[in-house]
N, C-alpha and C. Protein backbone atom coordinates (compact mmCIF):
# COMPACT_ATOMS: atom_id res chain seq x y z
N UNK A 1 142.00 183.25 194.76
CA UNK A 1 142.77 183.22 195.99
C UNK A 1 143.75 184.39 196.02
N UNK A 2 144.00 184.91 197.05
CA UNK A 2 145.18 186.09 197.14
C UNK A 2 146.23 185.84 197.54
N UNK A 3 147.22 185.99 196.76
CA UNK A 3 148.17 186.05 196.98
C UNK A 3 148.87 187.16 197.46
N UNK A 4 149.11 186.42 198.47
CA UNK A 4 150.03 187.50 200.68
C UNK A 4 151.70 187.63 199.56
N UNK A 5 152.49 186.62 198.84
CA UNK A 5 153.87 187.51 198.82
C UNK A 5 153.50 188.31 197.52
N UNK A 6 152.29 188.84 196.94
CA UNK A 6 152.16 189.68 195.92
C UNK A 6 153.00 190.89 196.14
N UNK A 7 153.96 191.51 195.88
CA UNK A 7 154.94 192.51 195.52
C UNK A 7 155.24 193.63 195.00
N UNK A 8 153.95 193.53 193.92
CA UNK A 8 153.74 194.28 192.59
C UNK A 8 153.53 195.56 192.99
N UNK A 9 152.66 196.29 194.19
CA UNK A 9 152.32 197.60 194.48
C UNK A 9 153.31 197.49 195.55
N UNK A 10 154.14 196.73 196.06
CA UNK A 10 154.96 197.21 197.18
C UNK A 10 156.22 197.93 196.65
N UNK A 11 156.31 199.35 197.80
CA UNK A 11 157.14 200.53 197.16
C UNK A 11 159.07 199.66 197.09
N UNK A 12 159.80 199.80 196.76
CA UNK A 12 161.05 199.57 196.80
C UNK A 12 161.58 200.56 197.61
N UNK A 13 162.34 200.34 198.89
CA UNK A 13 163.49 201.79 199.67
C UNK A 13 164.49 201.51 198.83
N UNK A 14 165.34 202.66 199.25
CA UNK A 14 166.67 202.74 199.07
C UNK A 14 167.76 202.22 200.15
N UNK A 15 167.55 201.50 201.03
CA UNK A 15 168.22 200.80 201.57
C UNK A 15 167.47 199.62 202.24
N UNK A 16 168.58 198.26 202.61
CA UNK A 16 167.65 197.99 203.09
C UNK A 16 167.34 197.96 204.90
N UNK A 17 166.16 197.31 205.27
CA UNK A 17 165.77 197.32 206.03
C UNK A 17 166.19 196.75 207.94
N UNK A 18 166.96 195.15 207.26
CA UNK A 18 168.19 194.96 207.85
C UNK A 18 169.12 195.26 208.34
N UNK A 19 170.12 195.63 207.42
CA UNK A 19 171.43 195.50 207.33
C UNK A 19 171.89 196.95 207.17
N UNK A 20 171.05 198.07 206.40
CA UNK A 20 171.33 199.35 205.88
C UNK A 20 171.90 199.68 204.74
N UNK A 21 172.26 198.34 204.09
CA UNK A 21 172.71 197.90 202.54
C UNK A 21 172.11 198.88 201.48
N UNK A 22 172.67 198.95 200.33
CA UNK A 22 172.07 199.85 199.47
C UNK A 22 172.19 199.37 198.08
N UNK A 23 172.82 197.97 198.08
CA UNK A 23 172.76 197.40 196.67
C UNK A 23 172.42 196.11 196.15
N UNK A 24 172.06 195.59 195.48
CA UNK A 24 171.21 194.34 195.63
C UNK A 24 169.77 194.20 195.86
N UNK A 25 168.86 195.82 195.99
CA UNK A 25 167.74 195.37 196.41
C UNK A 25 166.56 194.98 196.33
N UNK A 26 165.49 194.28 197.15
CA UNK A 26 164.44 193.90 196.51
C UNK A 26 163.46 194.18 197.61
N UNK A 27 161.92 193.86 197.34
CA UNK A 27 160.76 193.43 198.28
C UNK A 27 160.56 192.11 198.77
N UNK A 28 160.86 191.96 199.60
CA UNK A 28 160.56 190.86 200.10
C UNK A 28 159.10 190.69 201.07
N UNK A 29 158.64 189.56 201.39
CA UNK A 29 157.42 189.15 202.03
C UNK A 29 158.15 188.54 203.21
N UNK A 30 157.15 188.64 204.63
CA UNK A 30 157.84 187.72 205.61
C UNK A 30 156.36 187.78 206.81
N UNK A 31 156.54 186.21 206.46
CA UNK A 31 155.30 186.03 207.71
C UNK A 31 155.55 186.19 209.13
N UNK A 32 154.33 186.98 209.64
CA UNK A 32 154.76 187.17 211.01
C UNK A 32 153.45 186.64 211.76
N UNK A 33 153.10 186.44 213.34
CA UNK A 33 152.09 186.25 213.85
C UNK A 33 150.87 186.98 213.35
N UNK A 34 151.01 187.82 213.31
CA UNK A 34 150.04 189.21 213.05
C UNK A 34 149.61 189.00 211.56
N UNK A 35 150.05 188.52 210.94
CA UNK A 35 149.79 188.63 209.27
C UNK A 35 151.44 188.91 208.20
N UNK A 36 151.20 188.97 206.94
CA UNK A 36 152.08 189.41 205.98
C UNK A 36 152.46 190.66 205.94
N UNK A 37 154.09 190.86 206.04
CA UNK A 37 154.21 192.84 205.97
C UNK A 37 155.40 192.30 204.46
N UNK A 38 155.61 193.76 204.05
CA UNK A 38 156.77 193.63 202.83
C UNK A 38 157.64 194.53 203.36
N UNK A 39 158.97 194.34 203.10
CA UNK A 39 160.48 195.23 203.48
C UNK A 39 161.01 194.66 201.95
N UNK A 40 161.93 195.85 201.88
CA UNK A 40 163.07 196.16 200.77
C UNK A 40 164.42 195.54 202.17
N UNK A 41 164.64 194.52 201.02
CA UNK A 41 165.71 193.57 201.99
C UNK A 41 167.12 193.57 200.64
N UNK A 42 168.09 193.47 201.17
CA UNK A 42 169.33 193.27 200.43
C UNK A 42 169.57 191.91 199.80
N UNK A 43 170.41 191.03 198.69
CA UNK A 43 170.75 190.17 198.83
C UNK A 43 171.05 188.92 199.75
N UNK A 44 171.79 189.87 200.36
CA UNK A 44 173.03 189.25 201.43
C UNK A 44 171.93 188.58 202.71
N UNK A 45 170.85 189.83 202.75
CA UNK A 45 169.80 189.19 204.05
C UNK A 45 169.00 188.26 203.61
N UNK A 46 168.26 188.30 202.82
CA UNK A 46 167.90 187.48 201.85
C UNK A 46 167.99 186.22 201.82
N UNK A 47 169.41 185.79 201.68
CA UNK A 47 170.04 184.28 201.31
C UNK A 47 170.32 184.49 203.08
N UNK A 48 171.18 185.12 203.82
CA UNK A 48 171.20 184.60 205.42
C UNK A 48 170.34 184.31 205.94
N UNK A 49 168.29 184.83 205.56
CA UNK A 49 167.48 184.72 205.88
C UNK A 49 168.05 185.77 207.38
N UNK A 50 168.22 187.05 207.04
CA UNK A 50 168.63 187.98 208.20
C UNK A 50 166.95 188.87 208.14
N UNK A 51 166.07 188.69 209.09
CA UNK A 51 164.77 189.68 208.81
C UNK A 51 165.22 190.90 209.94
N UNK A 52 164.44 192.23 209.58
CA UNK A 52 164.60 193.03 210.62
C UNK A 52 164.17 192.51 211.61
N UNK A 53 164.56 193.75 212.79
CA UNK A 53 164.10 193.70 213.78
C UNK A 53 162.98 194.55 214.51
N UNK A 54 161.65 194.36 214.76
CA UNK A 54 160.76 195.04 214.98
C UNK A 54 159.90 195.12 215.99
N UNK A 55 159.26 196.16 216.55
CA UNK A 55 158.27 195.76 217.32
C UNK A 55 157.06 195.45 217.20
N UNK A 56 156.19 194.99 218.41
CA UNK A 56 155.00 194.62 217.57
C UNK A 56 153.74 195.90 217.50
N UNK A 57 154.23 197.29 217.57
CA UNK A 57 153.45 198.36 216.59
C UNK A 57 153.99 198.38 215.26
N UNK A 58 154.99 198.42 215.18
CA UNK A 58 156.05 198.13 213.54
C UNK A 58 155.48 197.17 212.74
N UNK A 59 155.66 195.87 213.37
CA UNK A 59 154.64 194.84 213.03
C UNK A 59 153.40 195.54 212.02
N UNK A 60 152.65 195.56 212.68
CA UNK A 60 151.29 195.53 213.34
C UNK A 60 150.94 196.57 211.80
N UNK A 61 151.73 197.92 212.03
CA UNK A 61 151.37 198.86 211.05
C UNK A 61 152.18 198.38 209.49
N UNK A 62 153.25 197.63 209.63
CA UNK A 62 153.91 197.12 208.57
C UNK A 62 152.52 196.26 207.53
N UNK A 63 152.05 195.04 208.67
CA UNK A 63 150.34 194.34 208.03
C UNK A 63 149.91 195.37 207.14
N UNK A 64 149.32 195.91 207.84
CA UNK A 64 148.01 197.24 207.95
C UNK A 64 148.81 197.46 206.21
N UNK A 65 149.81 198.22 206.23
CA UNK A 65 150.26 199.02 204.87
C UNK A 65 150.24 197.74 203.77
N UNK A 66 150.54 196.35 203.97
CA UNK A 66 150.98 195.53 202.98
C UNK A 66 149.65 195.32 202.59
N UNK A 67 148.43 195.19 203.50
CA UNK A 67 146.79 194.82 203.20
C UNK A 67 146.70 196.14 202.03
N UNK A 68 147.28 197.32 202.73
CA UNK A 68 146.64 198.39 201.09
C UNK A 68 147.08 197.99 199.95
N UNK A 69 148.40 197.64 199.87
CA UNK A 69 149.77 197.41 198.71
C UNK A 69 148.24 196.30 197.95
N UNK A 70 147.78 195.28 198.91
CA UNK A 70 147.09 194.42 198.28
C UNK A 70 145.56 194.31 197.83
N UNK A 71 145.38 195.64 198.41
CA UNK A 71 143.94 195.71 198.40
C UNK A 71 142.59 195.12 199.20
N UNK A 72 143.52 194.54 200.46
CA UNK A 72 142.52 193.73 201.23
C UNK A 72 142.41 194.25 202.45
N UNK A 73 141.52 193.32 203.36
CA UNK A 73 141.63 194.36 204.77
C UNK A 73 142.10 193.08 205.81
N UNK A 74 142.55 193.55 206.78
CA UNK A 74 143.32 192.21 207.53
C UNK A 74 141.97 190.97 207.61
N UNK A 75 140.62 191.06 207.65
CA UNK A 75 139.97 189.80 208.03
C UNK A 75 140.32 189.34 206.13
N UNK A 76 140.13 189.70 204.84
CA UNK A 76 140.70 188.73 204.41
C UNK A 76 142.43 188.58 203.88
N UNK A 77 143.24 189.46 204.72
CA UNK A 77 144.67 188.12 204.92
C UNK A 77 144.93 187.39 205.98
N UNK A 78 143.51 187.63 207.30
CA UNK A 78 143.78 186.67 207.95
C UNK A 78 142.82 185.20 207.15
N UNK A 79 142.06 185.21 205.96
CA UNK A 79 141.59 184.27 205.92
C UNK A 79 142.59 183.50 204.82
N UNK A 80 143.25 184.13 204.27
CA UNK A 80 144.43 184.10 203.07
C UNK A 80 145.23 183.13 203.78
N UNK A 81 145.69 183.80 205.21
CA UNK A 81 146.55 183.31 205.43
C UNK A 81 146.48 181.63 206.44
N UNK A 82 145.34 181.68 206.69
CA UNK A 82 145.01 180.44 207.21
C UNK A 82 144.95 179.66 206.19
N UNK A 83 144.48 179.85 204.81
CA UNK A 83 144.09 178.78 203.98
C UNK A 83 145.61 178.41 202.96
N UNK A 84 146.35 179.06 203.42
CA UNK A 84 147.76 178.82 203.42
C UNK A 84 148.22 177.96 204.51
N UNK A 85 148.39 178.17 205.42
CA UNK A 85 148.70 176.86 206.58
C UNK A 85 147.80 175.49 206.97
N UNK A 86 146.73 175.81 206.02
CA UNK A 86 145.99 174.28 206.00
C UNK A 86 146.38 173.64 204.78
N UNK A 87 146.84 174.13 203.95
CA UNK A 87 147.53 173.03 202.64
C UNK A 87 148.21 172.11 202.89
């Protein structure tokens, strides 16, 4: 099974994505309609559960890059991700 918050090839920024924070940071996973994308999120957003704000090409290409990070192509994290919401 694949695991969508896998992390391991996702790059780390230097700030984050949120907030514009620059200490505390990590990769985070965040489900969206479209599929799984990863952002370098701060602490602070993190625990507020503060996600950016995006559109849906941002979206869209955010997927697209997290499917390489994972090695898959969106038909299987869209099947990933269904067999996640039927558990």
């Amino acid at each position: 099974m694949i695991d969508l918050d896998d992390t391991t090839s996702c790059p780390l920024a230097t700030r984050c994505a949120s907030w514009r924070g620059c200490s505390d940071l990590r990769v985070c996973t965040l489900m969206t309609p479209i599929g799984v994308l990863c952002r370098t999120l701060c602490a602070d957003c993190v625990n507020d559960k503060r996600a950016p704000r995006l559109s849906i090409r941002k979206v869209t290409e955010l997927v697209i890059r997290h499917c390489e990070h994972l090695g898959i192509d969106l038909d299987e994290m869209a099947d990933a991700a269904r067999q996640v919401r039927d558990r």
